[in-house]
Protein backbone atom coordinates (compact mmCIF):
# COMPACT_ATOMS: atom_id res chain seq x y z
CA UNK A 1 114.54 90.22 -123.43
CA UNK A 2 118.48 90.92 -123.44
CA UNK A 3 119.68 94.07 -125.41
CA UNK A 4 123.24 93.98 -126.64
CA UNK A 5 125.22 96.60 -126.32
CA UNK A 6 128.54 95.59 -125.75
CA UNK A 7 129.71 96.80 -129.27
CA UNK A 8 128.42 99.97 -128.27
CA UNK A 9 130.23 100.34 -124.63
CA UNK A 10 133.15 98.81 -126.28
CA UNK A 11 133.48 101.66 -128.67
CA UNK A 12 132.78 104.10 -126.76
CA UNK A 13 135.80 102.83 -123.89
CA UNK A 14 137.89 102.52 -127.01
CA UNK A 15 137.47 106.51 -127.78
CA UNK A 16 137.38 107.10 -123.83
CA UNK A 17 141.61 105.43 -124.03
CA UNK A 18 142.05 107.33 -127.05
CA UNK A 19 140.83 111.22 -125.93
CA UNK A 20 140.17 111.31 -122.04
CA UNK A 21 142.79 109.72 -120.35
CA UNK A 22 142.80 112.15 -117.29
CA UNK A 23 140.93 111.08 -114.34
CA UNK A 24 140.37 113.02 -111.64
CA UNK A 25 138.98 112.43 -108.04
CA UNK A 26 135.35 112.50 -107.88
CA UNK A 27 134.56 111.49 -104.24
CA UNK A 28 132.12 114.48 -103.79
CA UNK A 29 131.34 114.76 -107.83
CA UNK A 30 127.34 115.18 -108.43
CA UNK A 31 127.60 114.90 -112.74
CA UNK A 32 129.77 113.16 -115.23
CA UNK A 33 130.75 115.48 -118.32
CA UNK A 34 129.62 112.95 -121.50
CA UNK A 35 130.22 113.77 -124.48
CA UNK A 36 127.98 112.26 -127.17
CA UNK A 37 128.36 111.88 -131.09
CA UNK A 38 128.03 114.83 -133.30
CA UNK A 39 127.87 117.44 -129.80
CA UNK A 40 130.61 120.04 -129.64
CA UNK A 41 129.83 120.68 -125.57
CA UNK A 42 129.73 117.69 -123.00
CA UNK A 43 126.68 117.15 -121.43
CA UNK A 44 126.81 116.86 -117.43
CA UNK A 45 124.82 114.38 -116.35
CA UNK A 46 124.14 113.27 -112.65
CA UNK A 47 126.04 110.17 -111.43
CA UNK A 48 122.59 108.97 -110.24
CA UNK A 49 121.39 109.06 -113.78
CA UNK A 50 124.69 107.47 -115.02
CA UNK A 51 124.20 104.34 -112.97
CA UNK A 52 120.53 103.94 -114.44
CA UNK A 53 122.21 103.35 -117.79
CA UNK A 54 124.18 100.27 -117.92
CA UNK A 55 126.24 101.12 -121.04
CA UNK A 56 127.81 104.46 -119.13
CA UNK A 57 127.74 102.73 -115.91
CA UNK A 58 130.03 99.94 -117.36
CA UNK A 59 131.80 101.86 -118.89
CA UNK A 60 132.07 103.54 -115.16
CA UNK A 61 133.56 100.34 -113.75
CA UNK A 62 135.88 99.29 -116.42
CA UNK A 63 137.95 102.12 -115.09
CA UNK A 64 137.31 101.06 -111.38
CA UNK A 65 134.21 102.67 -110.08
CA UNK A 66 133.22 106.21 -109.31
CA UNK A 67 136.49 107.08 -107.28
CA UNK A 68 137.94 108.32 -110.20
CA UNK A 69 136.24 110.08 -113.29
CA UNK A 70 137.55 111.18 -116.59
CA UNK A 71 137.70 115.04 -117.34
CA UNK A 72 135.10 114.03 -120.28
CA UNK A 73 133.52 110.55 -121.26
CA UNK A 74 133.07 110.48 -124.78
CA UNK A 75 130.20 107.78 -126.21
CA UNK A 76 130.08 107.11 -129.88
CA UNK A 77 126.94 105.52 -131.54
CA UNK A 78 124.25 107.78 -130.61
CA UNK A 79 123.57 111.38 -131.40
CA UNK A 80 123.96 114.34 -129.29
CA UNK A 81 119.77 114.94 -129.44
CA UNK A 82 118.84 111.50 -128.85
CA UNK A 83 121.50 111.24 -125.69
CA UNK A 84 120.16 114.39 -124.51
CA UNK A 85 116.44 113.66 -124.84
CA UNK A 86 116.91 110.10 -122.93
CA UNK A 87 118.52 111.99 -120.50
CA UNK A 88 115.99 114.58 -119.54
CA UNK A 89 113.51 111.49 -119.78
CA UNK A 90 115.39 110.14 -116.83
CA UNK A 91 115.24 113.23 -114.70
CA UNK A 92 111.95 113.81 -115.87
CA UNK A 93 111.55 110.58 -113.64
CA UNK A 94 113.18 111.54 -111.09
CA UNK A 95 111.61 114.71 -110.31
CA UNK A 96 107.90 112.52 -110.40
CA UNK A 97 109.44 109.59 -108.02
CA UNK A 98 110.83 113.04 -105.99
CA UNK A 99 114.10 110.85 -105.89
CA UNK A 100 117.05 111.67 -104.42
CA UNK A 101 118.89 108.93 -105.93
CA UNK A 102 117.29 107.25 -109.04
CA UNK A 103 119.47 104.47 -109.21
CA UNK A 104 118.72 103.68 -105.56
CA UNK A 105 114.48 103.71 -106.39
CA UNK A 106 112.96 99.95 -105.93
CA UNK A 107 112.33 98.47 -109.69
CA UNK A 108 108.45 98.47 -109.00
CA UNK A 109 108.33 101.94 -108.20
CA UNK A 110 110.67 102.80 -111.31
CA UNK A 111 109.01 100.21 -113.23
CA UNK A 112 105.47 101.83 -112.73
CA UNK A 113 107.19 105.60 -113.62
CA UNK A 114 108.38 104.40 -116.76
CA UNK A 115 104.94 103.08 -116.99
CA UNK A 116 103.86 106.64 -116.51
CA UNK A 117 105.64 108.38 -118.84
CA UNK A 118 105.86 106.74 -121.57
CA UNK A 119 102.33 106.73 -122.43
CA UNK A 120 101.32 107.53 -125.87
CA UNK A 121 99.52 110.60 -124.13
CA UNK A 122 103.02 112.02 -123.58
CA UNK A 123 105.17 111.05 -126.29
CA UNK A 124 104.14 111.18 -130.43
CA UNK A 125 105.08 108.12 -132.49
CA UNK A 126 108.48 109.47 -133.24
CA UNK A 127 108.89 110.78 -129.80
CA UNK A 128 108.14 107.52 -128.43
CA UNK A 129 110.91 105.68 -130.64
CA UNK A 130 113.47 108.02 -130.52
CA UNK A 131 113.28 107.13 -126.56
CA UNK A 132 112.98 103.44 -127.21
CA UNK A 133 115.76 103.82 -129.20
CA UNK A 134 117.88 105.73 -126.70
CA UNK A 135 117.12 103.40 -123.91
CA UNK A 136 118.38 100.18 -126.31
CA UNK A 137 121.66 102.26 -127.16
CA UNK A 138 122.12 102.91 -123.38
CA UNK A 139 121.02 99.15 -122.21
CA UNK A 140 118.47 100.58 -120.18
CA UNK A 141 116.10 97.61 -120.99
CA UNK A 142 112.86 98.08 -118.75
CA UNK A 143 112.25 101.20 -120.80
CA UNK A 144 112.97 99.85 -123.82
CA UNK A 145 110.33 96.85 -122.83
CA UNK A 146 107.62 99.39 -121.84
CA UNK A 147 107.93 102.08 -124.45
CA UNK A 148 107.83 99.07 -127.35
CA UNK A 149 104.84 97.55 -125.92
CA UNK A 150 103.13 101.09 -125.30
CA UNK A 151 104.09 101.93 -129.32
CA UNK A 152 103.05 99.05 -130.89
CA UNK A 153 99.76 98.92 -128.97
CA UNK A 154 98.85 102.57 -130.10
CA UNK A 155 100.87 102.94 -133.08
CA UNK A 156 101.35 99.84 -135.28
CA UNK A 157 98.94 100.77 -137.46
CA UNK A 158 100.43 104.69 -138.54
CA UNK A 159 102.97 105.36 -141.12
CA UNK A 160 106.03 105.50 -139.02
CA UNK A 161 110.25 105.13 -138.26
CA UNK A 162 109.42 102.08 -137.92
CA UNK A 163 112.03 100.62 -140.76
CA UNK A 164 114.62 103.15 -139.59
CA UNK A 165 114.92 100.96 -136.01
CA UNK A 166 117.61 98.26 -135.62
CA UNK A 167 116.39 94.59 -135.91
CA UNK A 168 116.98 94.19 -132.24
CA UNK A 169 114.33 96.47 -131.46
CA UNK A 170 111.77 95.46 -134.47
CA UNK A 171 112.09 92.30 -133.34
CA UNK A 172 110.62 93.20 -130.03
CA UNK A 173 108.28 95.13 -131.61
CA UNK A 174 106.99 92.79 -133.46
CA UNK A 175 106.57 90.67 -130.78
CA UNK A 176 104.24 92.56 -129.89
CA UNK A 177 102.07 92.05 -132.20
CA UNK A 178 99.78 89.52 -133.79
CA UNK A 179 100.19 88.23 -137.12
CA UNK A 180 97.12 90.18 -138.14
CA UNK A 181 98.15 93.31 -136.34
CA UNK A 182 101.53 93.10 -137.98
CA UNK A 183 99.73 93.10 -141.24
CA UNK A 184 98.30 96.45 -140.48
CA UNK A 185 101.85 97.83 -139.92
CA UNK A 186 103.32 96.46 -143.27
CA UNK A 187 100.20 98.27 -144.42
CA UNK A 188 100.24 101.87 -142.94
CA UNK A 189 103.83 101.82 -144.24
CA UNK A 190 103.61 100.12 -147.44
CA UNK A 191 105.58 101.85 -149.40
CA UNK A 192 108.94 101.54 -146.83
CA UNK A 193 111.26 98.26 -147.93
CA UNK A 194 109.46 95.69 -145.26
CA UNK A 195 111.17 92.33 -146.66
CA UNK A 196 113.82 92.77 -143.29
CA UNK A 197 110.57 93.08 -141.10
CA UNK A 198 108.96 90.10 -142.60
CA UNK A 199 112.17 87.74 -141.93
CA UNK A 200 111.99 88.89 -138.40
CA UNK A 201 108.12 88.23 -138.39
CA UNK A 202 108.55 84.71 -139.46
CA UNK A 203 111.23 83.72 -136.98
CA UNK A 204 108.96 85.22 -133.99
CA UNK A 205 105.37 84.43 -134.95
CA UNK A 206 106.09 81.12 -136.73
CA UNK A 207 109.64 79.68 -135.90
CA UNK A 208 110.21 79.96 -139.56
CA UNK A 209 112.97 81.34 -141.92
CA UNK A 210 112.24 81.41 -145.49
CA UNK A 211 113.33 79.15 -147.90
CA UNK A 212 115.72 79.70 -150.75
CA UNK A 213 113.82 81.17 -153.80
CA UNK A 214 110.94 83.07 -151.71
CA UNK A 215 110.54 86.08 -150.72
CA UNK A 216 110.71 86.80 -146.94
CA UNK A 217 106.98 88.54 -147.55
CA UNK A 218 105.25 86.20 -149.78
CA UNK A 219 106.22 82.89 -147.58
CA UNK A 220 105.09 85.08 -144.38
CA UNK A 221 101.15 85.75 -146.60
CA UNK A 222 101.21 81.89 -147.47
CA UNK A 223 101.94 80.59 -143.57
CA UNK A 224 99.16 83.47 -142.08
CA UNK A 225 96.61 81.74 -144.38
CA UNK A 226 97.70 77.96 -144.25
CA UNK A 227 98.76 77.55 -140.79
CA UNK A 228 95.37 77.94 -139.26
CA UNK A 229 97.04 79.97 -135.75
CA UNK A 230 97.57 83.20 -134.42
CA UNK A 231 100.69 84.10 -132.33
CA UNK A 232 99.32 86.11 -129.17
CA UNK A 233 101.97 88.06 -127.54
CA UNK A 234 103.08 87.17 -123.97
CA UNK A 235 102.22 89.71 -121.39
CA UNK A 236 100.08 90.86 -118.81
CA UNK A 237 95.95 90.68 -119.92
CA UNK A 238 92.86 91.34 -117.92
CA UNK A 239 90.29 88.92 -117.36
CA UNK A 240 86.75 88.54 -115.65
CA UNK A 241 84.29 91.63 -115.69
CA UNK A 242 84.30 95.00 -113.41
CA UNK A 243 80.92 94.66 -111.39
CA UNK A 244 79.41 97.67 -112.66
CA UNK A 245 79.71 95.44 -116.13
CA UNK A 246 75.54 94.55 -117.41
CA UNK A 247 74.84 90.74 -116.43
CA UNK A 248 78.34 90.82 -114.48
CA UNK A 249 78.14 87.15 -112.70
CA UNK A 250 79.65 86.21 -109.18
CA UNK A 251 82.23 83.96 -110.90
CA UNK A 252 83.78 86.63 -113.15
CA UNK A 253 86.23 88.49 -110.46
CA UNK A 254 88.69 90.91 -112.43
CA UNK A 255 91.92 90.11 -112.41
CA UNK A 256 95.33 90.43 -113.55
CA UNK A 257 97.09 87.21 -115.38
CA UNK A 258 100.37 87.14 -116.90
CA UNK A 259 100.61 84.55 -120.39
CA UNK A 260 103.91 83.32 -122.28
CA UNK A 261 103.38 84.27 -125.47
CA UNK A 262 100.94 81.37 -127.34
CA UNK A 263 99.95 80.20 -130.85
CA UNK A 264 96.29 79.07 -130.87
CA UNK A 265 93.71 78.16 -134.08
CA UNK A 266 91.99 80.96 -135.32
CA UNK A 267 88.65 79.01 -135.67
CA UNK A 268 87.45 75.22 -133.91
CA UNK A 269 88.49 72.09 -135.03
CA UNK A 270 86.67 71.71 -138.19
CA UNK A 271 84.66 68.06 -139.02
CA UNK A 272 87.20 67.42 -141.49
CA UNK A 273 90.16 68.40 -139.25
CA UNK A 274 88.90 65.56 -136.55
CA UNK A 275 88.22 63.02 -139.30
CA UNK A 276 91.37 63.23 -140.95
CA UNK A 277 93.35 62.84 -137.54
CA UNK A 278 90.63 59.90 -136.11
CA UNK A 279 88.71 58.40 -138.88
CA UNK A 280 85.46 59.71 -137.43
CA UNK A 281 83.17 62.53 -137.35
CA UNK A 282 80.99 62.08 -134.09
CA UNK A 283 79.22 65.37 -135.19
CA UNK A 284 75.20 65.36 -134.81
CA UNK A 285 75.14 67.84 -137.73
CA UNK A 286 77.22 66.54 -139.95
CA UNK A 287 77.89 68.92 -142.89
CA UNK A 288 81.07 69.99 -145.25
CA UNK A 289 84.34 69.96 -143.58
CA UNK A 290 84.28 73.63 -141.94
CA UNK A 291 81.87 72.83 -140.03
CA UNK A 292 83.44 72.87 -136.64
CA UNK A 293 83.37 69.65 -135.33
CA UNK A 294 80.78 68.99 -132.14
CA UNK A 295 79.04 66.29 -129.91
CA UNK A 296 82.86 65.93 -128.26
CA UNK A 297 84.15 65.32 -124.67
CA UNK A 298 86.09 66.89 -123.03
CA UNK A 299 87.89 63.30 -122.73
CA UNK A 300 87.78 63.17 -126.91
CA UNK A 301 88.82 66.34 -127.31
CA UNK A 302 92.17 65.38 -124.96
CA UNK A 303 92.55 62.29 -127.35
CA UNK A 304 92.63 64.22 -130.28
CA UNK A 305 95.12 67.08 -128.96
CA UNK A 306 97.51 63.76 -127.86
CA UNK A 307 96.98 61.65 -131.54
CA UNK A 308 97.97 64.74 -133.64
CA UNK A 309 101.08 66.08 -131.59
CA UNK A 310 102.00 61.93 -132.18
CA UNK A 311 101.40 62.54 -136.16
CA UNK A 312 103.33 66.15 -136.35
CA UNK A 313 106.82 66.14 -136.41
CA UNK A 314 107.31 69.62 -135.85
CA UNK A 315 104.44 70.65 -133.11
CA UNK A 316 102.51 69.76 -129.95
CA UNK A 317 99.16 70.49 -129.02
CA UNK A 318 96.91 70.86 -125.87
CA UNK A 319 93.48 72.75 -124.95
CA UNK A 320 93.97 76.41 -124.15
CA UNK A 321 93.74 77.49 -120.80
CA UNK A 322 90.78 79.76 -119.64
CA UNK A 323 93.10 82.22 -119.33
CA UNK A 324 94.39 81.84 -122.69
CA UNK A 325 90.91 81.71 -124.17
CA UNK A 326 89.71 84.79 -122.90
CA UNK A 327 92.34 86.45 -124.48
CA UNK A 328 92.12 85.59 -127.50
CA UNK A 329 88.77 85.93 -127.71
CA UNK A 330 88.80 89.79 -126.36
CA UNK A 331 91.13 90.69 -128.79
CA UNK A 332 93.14 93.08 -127.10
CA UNK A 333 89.43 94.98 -125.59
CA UNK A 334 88.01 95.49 -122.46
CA UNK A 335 84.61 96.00 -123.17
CA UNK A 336 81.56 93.09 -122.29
CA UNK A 337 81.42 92.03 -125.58
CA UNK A 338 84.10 91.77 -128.22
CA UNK A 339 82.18 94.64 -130.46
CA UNK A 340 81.43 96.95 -127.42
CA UNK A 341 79.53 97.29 -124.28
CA UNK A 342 76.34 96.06 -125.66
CA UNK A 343 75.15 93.54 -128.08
CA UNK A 344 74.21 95.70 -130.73
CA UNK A 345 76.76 94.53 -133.26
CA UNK A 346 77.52 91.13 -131.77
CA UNK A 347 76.33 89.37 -134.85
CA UNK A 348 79.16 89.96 -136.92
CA UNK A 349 81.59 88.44 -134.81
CA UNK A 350 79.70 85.68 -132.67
CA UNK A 351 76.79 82.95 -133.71
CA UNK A 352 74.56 82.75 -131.29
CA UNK A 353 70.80 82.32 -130.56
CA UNK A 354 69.62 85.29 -133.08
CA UNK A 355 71.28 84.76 -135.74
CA UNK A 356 70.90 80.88 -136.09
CA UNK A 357 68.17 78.74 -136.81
CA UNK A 358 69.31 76.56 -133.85
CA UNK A 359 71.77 74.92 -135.56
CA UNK A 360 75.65 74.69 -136.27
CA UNK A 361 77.48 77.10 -138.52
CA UNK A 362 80.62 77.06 -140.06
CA UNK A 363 83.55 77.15 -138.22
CA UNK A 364 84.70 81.13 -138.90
CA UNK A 365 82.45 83.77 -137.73
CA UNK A 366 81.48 86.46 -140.04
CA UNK A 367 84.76 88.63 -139.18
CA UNK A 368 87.48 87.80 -136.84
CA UNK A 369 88.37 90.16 -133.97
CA UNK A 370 91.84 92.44 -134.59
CA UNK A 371 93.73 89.55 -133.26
CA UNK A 372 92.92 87.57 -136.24
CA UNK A 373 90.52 84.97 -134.03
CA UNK A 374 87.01 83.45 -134.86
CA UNK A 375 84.21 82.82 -132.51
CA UNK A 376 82.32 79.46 -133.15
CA UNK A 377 78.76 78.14 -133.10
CA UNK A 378 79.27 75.66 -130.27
CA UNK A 379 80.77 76.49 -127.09
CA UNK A 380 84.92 75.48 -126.43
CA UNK A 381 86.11 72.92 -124.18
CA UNK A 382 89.59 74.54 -122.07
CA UNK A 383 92.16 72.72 -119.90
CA UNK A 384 91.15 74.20 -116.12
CA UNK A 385 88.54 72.34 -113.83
CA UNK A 386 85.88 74.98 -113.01
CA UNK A 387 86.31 77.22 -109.63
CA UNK A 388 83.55 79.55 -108.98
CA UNK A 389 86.52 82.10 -107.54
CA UNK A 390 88.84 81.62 -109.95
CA UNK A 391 91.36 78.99 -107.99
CA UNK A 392 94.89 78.76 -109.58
CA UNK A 393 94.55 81.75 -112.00
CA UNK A 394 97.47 83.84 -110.80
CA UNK A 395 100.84 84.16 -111.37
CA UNK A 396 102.54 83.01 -115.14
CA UNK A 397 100.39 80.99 -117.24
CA UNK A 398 97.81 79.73 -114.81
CA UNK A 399 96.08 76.53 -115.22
CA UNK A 400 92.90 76.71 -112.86
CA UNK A 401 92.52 74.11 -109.68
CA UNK A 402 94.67 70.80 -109.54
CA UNK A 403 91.24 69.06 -109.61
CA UNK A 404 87.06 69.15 -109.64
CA UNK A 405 84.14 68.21 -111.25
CA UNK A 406 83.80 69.75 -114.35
CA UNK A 407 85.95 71.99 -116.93
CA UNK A 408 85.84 75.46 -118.30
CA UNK A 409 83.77 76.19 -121.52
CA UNK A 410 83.87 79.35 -123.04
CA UNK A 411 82.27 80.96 -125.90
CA UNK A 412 78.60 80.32 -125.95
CA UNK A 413 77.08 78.90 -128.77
CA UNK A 414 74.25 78.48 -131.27
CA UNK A 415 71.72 78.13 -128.27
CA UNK A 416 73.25 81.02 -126.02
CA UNK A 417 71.52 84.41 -126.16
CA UNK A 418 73.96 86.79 -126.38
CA UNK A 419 74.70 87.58 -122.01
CA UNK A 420 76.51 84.06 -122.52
CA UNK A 421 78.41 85.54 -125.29
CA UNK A 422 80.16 88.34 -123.52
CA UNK A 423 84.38 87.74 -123.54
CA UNK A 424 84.47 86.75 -119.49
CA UNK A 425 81.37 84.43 -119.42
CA UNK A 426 82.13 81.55 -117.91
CA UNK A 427 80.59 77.81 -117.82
CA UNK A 428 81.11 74.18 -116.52
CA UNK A 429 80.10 70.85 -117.32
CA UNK A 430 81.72 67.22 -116.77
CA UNK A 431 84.31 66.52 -119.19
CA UNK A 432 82.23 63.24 -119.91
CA UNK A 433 79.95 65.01 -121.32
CA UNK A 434 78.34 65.68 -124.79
CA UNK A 435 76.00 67.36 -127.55
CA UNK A 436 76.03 69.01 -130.28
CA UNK A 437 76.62 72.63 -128.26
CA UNK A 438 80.02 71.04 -127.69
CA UNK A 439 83.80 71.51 -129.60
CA UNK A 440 87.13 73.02 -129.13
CA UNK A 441 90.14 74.71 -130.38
CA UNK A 442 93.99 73.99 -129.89
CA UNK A 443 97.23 76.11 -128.92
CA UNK A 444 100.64 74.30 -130.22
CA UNK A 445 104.18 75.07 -129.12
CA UNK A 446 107.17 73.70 -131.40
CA UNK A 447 108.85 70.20 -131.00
């Protein structure tokens, strides 16, 4: 993510020229005197502090370092309150690191901070943007990163200041967000003028801008039904189960991953999805088309991802990762099962062995998780070979081992009591194999 802010420092040098040409000698000096729009006093601010934001820092060099220091720097574009309350944010951080020198703190360390305080514990919904919004202003993009991932997890789905942001930053925001989840924020603030929001929606969760004659929010409603995917938003997720978790398994270590953001179906290939792209339907229960189609290989399932990135002009496709998977089937929780910690409520979102008469379903479960993603009633081939310990699954956008003897399923299905159901079970069998326990979903990236 790259904030601009050139305009910004280039203003502000511009009324620097024009109202503060003395310098002075500031070998020894501990603060900076800046004066910020709308204030009547300067506000001192440490040098330290003044390095951590690159718009003043630049501004800094452009007259050749620290050496030499205007009487008053002047900074036009953002008020006197918000300047002020960034700036106490700052030394609010330094005084937790116990810093002598924030700008010489190692970017972990500042990273985690930042982490720290800008928790939704700390800071309101319009606390928390007025410091997003400080930290664009001032370039200071790690905060800006954090405090929009830390809003729109907690407060997406309030009436907000949302609207009242630039489009740099609800762009960010929104990326964020699932398609679903971005829904709720349109709603909680329905009666704001969202059209803006939805243009910016459709460039980052479809590659899209809308065609002449639509409305920005009616083509966005039409593609979130059609399409048939749901953007998840790059990051870093949790996977596997804690050990104290009930029927925790050996092969589920915990563990951090970090994903690209990824667009994968919402439901399993249906029966009439496969036939349409093959001219079969290997299916052992053969019904109407959203039936998800079953009684694939792993090997078929491969074919078919290869065959319909041939026939699309505008996308590939591929199996998701296990990682990717267990993401979207979680659903942004943390919990053993995607409706909690036990299987009380399970059969709303997952078919499984209670709530079948040992047979297929259609495709969609009864509600989709608050991603916007449908379990299935067979279990879901992914890319990785199996590893009992989790082999390749660090680092960005892990694909499992180079090589084994079987691949990752995940899901459970009409068969599976409901342990085999929880978000981090995981099973294996050879990619040769088959039955009618057996189908997939697909991710796609654009052409």
């Amino acid at each position: 993510m790259i904030i601009k802010y050139f305009r910004a420092y280039l203003l502000s040098f511009v009324a620097f020229c024009l109202l503060c040409p003395t310098l002075h000698a500031a070998d020894s000096a501990d603060t900076i005197k800046v004066l910020s729009e709308g204030s009547s006093r300067p506000h001192e601010v440490p040098v330290d502090i003044v390095k951590m934001c690159p718009v003043l820092d630049n501004m800094m060099e452009g007259l050749g370092g620290y050496k030499a220091i205007p009487e008053v720097l002047p900074i036009l574009g953002i008020k006197a309150a918000l300047f002020t309350q960034f700036i106490d944010f700052l030394k609010a951080i330094k005084t937790a690191l116990g810093a002598k020198d924030l700008s010489e703190v190692t970017k972990p360390a500042l990273r985690n901070a930042f982490e720290a305080e800008l928790l939704p514990q700390k800071n309101d919904s319009a606390q928390l943007l007025r410091l997003i919004t400080a930290a664009n202003f001032l370039g200071v993009n790690e905060a800006v990163a954090i405090g929009t991932k830390n809003w729109a997890k907690n407060y997406a789905k309030m009436p907000s200041g949302f609207n009242d942001l630039n489009d740099a930053l609800k762009e960010v925001i929104i990326g964020h967000l699932t398609p679903k989840e971005f829904m709720a924020l349109v709603s909680a603030n329905a009666r704001e003028d969202l059209e803006g929001s939805f243009n910016i929606a459709l460039k980052v969760h479809y590659d899209e801008t809308v065609p002449e004659g639509e409305t920005a929010k009616h083509y966005y409603e039409n593609l979130r039904q059609i399409s048939g995917f749901v953007r998840i938003p790059g990051g870093q997720y949790e996977i596997g189960s804690p050990e104290t978790e009930l029927n925790h398994r050996d092969n589920e270590k915990l563990h951090r991953v970090t994903l690209s953001p990824f667009s994968i179906m919402e439901a399993t290939v249906t029966q009439e999805d496969y036939e349409k792209v093959t001219g079969t339907n290997p299916s052992y229960d053969q019904k109407t088309g959203n039936y998800p189609v079953e009684n694939v290989t792993w090997i078929d399932a491969e074919a078919f991802a290869k065959k319909k990135s041939q026939n699309d002009p505008n996308y590939n496709y591929r199996l998701p990762t296990e990682a990717e998977i267990e993401v979207a089937f979680r659903g942004g929780t943390k919990t053993a099962y995607v409706s909690g910690d036990d299987e009380a409520s399970i059969d709303k979102y997952v078919w499984y062995d209670k709530n079948l008469e040992n047979k297929t379903h259609p495709a969609k479960s009864t509600h989709d998780n608050d991603y916007g993603i449908y379990r299935s009633s067979v279990w879901e081939w992914t890319q990785d070979w199996y590893d009992k310990d989790y082999c390749g699954s660090e680092g960005l956008d892990p694909i499992g081992p180079t090589k084994g003897s079987s691949r990752v399923i995940r899901g459970g299905s009409f068969c599976s009591n409901a342990q085999c159901c929880r978000s981090a079970y995981r099973s294996s069998v050879s990619p040769a194999r088959h039955g009618s326990f057996l189908g997939f979903r697909l991710v796609r990236t654009k052409k």
